[in-house]
PDB file of N, CA and C in Angstrom:
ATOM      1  N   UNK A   1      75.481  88.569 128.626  1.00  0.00           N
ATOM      2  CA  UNK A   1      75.361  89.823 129.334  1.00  0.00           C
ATOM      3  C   UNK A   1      76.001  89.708 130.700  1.00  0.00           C
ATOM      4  N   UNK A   2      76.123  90.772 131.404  1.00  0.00           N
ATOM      5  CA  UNK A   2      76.858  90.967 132.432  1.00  0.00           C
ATOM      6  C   UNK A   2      75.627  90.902 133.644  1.00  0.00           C
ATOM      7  N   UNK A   3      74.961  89.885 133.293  1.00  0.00           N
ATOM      8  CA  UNK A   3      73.745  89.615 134.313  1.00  0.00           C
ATOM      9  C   UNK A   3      74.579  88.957 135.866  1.00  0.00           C
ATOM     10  N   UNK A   4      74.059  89.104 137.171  1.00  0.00           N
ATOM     11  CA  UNK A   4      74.388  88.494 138.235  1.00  0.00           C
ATOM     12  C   UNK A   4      73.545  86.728 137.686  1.00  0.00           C
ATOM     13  N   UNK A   5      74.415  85.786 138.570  1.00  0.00           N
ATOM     14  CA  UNK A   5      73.775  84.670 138.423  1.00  0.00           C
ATOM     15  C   UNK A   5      72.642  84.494 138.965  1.00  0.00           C
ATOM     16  N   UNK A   6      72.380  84.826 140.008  1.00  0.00           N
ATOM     17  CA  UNK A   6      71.075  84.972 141.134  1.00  0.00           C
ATOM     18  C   UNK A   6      70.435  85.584 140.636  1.00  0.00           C
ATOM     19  N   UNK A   7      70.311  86.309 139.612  1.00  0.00           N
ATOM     20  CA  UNK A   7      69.516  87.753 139.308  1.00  0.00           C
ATOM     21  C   UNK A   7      68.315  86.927 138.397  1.00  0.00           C
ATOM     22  N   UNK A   8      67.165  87.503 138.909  1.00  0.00           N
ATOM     23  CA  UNK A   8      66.105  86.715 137.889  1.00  0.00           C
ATOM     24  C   UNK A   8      65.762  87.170 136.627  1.00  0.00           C
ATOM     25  N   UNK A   9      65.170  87.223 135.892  1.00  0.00           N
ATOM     26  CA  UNK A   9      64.659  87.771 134.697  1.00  0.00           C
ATOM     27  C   UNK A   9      63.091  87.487 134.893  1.00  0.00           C
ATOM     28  N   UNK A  10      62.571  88.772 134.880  1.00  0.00           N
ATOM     29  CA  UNK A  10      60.886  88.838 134.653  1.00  0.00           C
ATOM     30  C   UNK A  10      60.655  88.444 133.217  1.00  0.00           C
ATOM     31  N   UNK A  11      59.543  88.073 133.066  1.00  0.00           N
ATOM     32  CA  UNK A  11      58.847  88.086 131.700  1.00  0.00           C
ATOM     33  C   UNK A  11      58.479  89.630 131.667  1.00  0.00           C
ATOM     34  N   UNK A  12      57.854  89.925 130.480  1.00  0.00           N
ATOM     35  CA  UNK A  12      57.212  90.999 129.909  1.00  0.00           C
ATOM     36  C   UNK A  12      55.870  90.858 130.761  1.00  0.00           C
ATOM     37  N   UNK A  13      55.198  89.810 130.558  1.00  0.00           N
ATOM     38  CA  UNK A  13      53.873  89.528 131.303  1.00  0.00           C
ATOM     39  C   UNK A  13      53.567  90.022 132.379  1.00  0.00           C
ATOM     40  N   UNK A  14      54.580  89.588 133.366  1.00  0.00           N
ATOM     41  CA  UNK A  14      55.198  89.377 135.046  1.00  0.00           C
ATOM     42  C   UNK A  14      55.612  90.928 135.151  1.00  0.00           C
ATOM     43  N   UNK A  15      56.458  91.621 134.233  1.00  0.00           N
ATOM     44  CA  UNK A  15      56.490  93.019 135.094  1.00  0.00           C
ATOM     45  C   UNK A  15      55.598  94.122 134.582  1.00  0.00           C
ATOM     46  N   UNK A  16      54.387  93.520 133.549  1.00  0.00           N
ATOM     47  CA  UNK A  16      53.225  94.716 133.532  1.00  0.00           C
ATOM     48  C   UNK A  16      52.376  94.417 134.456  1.00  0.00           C
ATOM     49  N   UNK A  17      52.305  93.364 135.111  1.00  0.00           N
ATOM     50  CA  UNK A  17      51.409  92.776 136.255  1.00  0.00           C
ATOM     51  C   UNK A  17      51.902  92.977 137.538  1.00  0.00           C
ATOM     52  N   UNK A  18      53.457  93.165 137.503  1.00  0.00           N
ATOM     53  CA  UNK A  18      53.925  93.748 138.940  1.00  0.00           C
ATOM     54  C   UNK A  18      55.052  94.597 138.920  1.00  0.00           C
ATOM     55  N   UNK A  19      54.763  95.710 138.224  1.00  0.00           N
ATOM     56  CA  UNK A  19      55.733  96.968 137.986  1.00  0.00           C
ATOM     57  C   UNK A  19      56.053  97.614 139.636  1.00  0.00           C
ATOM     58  N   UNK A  20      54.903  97.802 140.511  1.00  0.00           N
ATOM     59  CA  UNK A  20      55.482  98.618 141.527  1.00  0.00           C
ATOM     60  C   UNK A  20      56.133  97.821 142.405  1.00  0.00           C
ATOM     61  N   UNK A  21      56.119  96.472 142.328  1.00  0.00           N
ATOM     62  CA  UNK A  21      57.240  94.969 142.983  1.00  0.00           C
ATOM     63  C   UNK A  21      58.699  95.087 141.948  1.00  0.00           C
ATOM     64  N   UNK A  22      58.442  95.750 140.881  1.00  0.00           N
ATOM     65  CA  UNK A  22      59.698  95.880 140.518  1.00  0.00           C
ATOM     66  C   UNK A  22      60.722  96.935 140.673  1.00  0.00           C
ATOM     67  N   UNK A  23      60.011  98.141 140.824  1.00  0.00           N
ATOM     68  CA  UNK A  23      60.278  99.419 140.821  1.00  0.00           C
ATOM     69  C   UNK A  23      61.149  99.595 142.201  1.00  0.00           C
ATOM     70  N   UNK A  24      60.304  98.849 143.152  1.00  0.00           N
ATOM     71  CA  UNK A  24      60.809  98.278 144.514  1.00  0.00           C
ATOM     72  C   UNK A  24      61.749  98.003 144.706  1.00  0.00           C
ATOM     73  N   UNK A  25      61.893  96.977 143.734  1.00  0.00           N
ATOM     74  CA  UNK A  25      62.866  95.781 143.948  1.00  0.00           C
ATOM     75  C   UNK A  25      64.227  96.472 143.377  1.00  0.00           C
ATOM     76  N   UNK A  26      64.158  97.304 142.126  1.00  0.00           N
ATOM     77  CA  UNK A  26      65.309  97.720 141.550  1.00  0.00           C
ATOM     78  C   UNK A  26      65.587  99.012 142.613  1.00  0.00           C
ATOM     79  N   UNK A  27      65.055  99.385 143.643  1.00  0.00           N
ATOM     80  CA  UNK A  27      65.354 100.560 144.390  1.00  0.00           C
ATOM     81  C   UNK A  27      66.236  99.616 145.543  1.00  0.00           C
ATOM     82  N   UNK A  28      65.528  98.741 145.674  1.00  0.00           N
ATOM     83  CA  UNK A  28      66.400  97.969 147.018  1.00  0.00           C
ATOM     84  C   UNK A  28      67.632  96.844 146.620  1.00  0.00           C
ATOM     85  N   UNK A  29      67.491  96.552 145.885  1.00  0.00           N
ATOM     86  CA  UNK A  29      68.223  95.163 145.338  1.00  0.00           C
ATOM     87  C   UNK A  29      69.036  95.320 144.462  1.00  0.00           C
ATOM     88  N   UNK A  30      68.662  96.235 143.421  1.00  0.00           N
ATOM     89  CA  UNK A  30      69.727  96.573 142.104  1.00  0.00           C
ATOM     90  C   UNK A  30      68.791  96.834 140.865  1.00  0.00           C
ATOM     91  N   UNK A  31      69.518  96.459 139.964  1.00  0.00           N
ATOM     92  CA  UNK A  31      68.554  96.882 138.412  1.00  0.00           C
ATOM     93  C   UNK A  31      68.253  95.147 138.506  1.00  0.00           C
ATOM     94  N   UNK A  32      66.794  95.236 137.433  1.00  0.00           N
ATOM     95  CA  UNK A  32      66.091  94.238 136.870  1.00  0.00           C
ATOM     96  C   UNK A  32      65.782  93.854 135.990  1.00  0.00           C
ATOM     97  N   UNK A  33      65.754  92.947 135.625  1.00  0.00           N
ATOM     98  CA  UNK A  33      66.112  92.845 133.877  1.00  0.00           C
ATOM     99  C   UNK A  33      64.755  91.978 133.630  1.00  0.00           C
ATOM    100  N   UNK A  34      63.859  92.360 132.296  1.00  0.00           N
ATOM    101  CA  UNK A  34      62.986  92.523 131.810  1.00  0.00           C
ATOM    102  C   UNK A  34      63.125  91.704 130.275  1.00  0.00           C
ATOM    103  N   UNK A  35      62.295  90.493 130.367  1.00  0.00           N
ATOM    104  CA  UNK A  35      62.407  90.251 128.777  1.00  0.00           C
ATOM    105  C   UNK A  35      63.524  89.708 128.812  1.00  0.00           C
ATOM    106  N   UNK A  36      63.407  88.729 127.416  1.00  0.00           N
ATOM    107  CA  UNK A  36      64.462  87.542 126.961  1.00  0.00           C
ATOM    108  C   UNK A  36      65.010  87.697 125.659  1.00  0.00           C
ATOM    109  N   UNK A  37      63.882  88.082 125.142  1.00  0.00           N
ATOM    110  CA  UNK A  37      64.319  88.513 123.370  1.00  0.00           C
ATOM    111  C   UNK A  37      64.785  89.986 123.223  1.00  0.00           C
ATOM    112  N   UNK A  38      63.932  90.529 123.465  1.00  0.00           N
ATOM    113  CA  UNK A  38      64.656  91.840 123.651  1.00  0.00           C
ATOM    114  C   UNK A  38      64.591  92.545 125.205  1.00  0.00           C
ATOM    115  N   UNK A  39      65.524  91.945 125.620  1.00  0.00           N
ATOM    116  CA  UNK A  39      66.148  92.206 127.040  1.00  0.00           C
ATOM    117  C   UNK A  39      66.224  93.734 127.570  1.00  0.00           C
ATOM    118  N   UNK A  40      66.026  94.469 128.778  1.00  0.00           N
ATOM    119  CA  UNK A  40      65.708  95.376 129.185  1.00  0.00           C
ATOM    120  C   UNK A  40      66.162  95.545 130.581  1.00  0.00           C
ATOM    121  N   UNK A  41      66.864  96.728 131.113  1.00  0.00           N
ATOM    122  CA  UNK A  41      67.562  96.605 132.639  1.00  0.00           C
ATOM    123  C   UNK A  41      66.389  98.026 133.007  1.00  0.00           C
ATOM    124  N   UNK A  42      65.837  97.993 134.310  1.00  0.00           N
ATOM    125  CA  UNK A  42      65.306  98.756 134.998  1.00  0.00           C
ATOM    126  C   UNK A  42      65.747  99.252 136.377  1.00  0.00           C
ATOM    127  N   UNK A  43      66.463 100.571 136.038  1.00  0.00           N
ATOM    128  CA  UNK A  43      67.491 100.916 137.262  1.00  0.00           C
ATOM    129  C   UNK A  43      66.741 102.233 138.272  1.00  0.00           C
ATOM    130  N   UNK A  44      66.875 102.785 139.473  1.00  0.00           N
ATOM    131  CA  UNK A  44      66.224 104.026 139.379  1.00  0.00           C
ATOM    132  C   UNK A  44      66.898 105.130 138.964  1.00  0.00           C
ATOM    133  N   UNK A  45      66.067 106.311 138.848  1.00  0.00           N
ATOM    134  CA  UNK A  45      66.924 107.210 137.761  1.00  0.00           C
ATOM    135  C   UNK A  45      68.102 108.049 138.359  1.00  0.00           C
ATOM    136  N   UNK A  46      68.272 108.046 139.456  1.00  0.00           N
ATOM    137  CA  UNK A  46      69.611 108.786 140.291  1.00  0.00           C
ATOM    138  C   UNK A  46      70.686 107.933 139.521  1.00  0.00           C
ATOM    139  N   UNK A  47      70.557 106.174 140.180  1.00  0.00           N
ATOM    140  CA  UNK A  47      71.609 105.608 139.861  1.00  0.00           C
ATOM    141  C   UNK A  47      71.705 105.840 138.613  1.00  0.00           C
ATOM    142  N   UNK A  48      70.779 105.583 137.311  1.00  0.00           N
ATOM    143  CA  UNK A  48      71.201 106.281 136.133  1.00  0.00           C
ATOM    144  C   UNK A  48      71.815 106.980 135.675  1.00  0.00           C
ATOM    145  N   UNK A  49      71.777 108.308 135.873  1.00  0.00           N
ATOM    146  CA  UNK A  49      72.321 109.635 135.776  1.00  0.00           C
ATOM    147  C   UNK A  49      73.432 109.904 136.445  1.00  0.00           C
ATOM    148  N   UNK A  50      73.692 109.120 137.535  1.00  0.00           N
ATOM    149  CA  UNK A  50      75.309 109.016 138.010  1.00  0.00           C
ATOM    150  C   UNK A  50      76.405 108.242 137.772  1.00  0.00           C
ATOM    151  N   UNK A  51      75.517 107.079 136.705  1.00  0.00           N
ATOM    152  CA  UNK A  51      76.448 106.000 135.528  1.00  0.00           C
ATOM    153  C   UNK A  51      76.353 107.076 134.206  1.00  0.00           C
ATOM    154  N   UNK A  52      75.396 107.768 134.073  1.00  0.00           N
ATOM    155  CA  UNK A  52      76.101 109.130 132.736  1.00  0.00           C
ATOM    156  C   UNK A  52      77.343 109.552 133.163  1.00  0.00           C
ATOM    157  N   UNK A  53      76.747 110.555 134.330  1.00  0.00           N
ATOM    158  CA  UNK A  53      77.951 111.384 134.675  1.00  0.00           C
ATOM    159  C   UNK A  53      79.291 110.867 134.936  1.00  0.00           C
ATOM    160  N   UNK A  54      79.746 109.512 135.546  1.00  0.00           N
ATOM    161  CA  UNK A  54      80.801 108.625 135.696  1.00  0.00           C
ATOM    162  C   UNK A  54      81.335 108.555 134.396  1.00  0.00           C
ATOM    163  N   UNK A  55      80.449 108.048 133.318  1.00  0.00           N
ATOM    164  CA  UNK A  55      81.035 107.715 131.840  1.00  0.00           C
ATOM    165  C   UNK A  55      81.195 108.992 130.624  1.00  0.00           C
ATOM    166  N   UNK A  56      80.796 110.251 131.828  1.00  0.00           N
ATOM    167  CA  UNK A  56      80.798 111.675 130.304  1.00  0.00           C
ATOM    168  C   UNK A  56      79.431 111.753 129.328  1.00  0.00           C
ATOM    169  N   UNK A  57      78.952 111.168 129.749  1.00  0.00           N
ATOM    170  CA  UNK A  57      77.742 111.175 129.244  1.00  0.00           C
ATOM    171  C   UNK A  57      76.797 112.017 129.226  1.00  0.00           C
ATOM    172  N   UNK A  58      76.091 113.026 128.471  1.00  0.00           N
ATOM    173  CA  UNK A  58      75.643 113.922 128.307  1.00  0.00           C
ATOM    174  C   UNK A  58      74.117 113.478 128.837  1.00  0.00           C
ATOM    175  N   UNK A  59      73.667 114.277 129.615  1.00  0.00           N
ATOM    176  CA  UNK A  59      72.313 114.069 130.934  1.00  0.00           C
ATOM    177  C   UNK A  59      70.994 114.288 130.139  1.00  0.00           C
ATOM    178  N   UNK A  60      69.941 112.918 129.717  1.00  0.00           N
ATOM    179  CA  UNK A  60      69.187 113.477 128.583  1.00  0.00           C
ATOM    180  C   UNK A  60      68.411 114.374 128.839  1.00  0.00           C
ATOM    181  N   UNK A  61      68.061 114.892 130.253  1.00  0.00           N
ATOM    182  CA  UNK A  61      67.114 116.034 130.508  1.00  0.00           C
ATOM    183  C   UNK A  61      67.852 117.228 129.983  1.00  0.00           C
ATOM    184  N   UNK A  62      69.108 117.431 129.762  1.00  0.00           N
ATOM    185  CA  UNK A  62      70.042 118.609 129.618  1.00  0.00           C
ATOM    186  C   UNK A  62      70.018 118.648 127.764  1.00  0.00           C
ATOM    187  N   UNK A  63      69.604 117.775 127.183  1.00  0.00           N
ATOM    188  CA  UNK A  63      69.422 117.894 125.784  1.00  0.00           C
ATOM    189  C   UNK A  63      68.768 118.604 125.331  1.00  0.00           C
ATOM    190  N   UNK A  64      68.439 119.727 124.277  1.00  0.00           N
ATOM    191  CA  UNK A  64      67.660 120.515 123.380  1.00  0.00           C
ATOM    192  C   UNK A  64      66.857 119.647 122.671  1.00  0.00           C
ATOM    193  N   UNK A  65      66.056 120.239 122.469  1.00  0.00           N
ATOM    194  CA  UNK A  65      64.938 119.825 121.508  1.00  0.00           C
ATOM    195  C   UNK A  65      65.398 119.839 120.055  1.00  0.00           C
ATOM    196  N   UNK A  66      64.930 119.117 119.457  1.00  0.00           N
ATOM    197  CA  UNK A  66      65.814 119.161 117.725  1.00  0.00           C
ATOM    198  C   UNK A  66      65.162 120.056 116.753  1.00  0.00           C
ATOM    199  N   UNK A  67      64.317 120.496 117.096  1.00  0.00           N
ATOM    200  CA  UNK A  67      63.913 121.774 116.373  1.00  0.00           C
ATOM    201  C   UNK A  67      64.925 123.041 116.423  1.00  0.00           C
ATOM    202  N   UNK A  68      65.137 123.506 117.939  1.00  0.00           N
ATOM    203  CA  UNK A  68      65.471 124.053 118.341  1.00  0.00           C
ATOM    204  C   UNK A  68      67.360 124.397 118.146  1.00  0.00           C
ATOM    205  N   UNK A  69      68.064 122.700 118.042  1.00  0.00           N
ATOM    206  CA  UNK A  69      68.733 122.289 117.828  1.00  0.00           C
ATOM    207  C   UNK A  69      69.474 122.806 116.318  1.00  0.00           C
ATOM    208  N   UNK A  70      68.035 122.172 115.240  1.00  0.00           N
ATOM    209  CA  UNK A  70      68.021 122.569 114.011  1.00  0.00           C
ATOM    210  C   UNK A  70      68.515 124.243 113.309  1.00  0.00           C
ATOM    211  N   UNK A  71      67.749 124.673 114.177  1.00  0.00           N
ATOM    212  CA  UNK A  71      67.428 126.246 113.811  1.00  0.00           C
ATOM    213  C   UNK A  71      69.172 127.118 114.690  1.00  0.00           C
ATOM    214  N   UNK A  72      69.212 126.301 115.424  1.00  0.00           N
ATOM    215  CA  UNK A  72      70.807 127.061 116.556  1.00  0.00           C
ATOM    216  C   UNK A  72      72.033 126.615 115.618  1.00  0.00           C
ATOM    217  N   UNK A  73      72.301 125.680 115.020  1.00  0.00           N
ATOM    218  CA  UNK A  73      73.026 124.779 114.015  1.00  0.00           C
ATOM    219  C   UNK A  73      72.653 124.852 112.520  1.00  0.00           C
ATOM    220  N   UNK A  74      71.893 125.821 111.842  1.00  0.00           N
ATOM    221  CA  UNK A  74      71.269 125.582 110.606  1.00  0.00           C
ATOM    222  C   UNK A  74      73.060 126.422 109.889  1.00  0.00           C
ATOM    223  N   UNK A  75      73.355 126.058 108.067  1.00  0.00           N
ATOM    224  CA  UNK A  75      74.069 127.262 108.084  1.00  0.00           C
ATOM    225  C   UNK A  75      73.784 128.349 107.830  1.00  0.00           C
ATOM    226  N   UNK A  76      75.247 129.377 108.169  1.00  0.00           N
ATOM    227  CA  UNK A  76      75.036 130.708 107.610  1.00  0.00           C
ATOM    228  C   UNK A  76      75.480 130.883 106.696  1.00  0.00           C
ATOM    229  N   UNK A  77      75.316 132.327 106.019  1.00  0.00           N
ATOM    230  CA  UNK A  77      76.209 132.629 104.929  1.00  0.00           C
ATOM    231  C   UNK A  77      75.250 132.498 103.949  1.00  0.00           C
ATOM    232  N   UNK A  78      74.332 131.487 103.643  1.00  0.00           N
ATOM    233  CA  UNK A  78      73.941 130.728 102.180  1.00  0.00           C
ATOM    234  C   UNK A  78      73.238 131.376 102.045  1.00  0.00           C
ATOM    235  N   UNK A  79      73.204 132.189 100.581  1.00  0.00           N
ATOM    236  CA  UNK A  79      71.918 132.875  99.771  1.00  0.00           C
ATOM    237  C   UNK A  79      70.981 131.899  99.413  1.00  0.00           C
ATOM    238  N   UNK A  80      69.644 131.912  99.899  1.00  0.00           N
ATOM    239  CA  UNK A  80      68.674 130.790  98.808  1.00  0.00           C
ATOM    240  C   UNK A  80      68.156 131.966  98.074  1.00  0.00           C
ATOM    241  N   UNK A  81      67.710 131.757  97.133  1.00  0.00           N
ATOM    242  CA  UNK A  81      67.044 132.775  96.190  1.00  0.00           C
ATOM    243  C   UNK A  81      65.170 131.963  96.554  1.00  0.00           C
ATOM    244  N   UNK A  82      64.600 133.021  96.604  1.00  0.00           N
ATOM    245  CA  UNK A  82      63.100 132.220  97.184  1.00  0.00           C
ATOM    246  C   UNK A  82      62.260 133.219  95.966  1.00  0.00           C
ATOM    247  N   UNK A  83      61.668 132.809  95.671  1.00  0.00           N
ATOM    248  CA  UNK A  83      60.533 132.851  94.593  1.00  0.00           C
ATOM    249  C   UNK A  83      59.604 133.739  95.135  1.00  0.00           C
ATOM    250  N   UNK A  84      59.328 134.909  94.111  1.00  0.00           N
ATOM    251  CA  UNK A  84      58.277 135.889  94.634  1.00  0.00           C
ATOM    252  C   UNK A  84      57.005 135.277  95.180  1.00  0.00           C
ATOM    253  N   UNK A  85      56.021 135.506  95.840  1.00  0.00           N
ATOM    254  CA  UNK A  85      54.744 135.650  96.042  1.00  0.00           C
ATOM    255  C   UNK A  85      53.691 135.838  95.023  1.00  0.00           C
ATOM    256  N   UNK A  86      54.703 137.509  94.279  1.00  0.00           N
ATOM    257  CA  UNK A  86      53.682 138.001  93.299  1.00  0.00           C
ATOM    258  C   UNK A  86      53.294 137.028  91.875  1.00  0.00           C
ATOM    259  N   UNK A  87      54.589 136.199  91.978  1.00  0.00           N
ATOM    260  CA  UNK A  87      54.812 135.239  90.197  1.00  0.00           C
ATOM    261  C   UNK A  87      53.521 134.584  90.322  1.00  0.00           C
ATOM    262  N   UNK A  88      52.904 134.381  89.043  1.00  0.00           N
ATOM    263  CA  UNK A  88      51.935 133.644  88.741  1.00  0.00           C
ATOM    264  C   UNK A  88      52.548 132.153  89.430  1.00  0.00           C
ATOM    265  N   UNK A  89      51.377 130.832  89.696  1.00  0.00           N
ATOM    266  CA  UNK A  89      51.443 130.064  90.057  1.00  0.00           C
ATOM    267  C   UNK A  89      51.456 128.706  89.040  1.00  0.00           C
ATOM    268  N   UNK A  90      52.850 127.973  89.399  1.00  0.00           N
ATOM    269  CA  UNK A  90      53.234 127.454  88.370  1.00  0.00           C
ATOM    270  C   UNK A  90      52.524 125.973  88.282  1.00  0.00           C
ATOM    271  N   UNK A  91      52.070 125.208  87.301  1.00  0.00           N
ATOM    272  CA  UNK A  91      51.286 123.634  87.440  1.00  0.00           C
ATOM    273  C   UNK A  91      52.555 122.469  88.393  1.00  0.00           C
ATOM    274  N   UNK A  92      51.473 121.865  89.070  1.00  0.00           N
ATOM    275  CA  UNK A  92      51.925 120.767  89.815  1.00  0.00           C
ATOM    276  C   UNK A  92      52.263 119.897  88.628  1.00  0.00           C
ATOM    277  N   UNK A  93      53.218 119.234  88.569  1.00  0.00           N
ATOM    278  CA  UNK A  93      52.808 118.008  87.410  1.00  0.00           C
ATOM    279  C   UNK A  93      52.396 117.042  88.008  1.00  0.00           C
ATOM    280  N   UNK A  94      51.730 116.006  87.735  1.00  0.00           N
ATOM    281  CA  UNK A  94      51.041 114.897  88.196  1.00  0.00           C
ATOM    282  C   UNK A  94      51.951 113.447  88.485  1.00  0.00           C
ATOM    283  N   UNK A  95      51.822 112.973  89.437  1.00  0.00           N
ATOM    284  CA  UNK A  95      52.460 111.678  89.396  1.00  0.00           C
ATOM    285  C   UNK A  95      51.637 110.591  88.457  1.00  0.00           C
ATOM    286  N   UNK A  96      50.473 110.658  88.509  1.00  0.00           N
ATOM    287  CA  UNK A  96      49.981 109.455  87.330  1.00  0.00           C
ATOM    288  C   UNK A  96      49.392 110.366  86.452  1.00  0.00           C
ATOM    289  N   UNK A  97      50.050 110.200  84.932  1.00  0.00           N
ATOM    290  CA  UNK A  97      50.322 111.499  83.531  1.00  0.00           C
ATOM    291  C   UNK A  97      49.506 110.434  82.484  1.00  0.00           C
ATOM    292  N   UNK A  98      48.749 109.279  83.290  1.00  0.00           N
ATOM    293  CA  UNK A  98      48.154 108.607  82.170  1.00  0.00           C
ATOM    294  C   UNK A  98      46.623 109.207  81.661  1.00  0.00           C
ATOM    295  N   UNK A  99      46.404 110.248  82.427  1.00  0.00           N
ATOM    296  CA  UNK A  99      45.043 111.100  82.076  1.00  0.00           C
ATOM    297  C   UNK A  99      45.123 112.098  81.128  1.00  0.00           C
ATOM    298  N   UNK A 100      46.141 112.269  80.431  1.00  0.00           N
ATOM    299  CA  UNK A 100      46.678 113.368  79.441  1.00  0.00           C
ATOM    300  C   UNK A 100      46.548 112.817  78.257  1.00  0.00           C
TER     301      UNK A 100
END
């Protein structure tokens, strides 16, 4: 990784026990990196969002919801044919048919 040499690495342990020493630290010092196995950088969120905007990166607060998403993007055009209400109600078949 593109870690500084000086730069320490917290444990997992070490930054649930001193998150607001880190929060700190990545406001004054730079980002902080978290974890060995699965490694983690903790930046504050300005500098974040101005490494989006530098790289084109779409701003995740500016994202839609995927429901919303779903329904704005669904297609058009397509007939479904949907099944009356009034039709009698047809049998479930059973996944275990060994009771028959």
């Amino acid at each position: 990784m593109n870690q500084p040499e000086h730069q320490r690495t917290w444990t997992v342990a070490e930054a649930q026990s001193r998150l607001s020493e880190i929060l700190r630290l990545a406001e004054e010092e730079g980002p902080q990196h978290i974890g060995a196995d699965r490694p983690f950088v903790v930046v504050p969120a300005e500098r974040w969002y101005a490494h989006e905007q530098s790289h084109g990166l779409p701003h995740q607060q500016s994202r839609i919801h995927m429901g919303r998403w779903l329904v704005e993007n669904m297609p058009r055009g397509i007939d479904l044919e949907l099944p009356s209400r009034r039709e009698p109600e047809r049998p479930i078949p059973f996944l275990n048919q060994e009771n028959e």
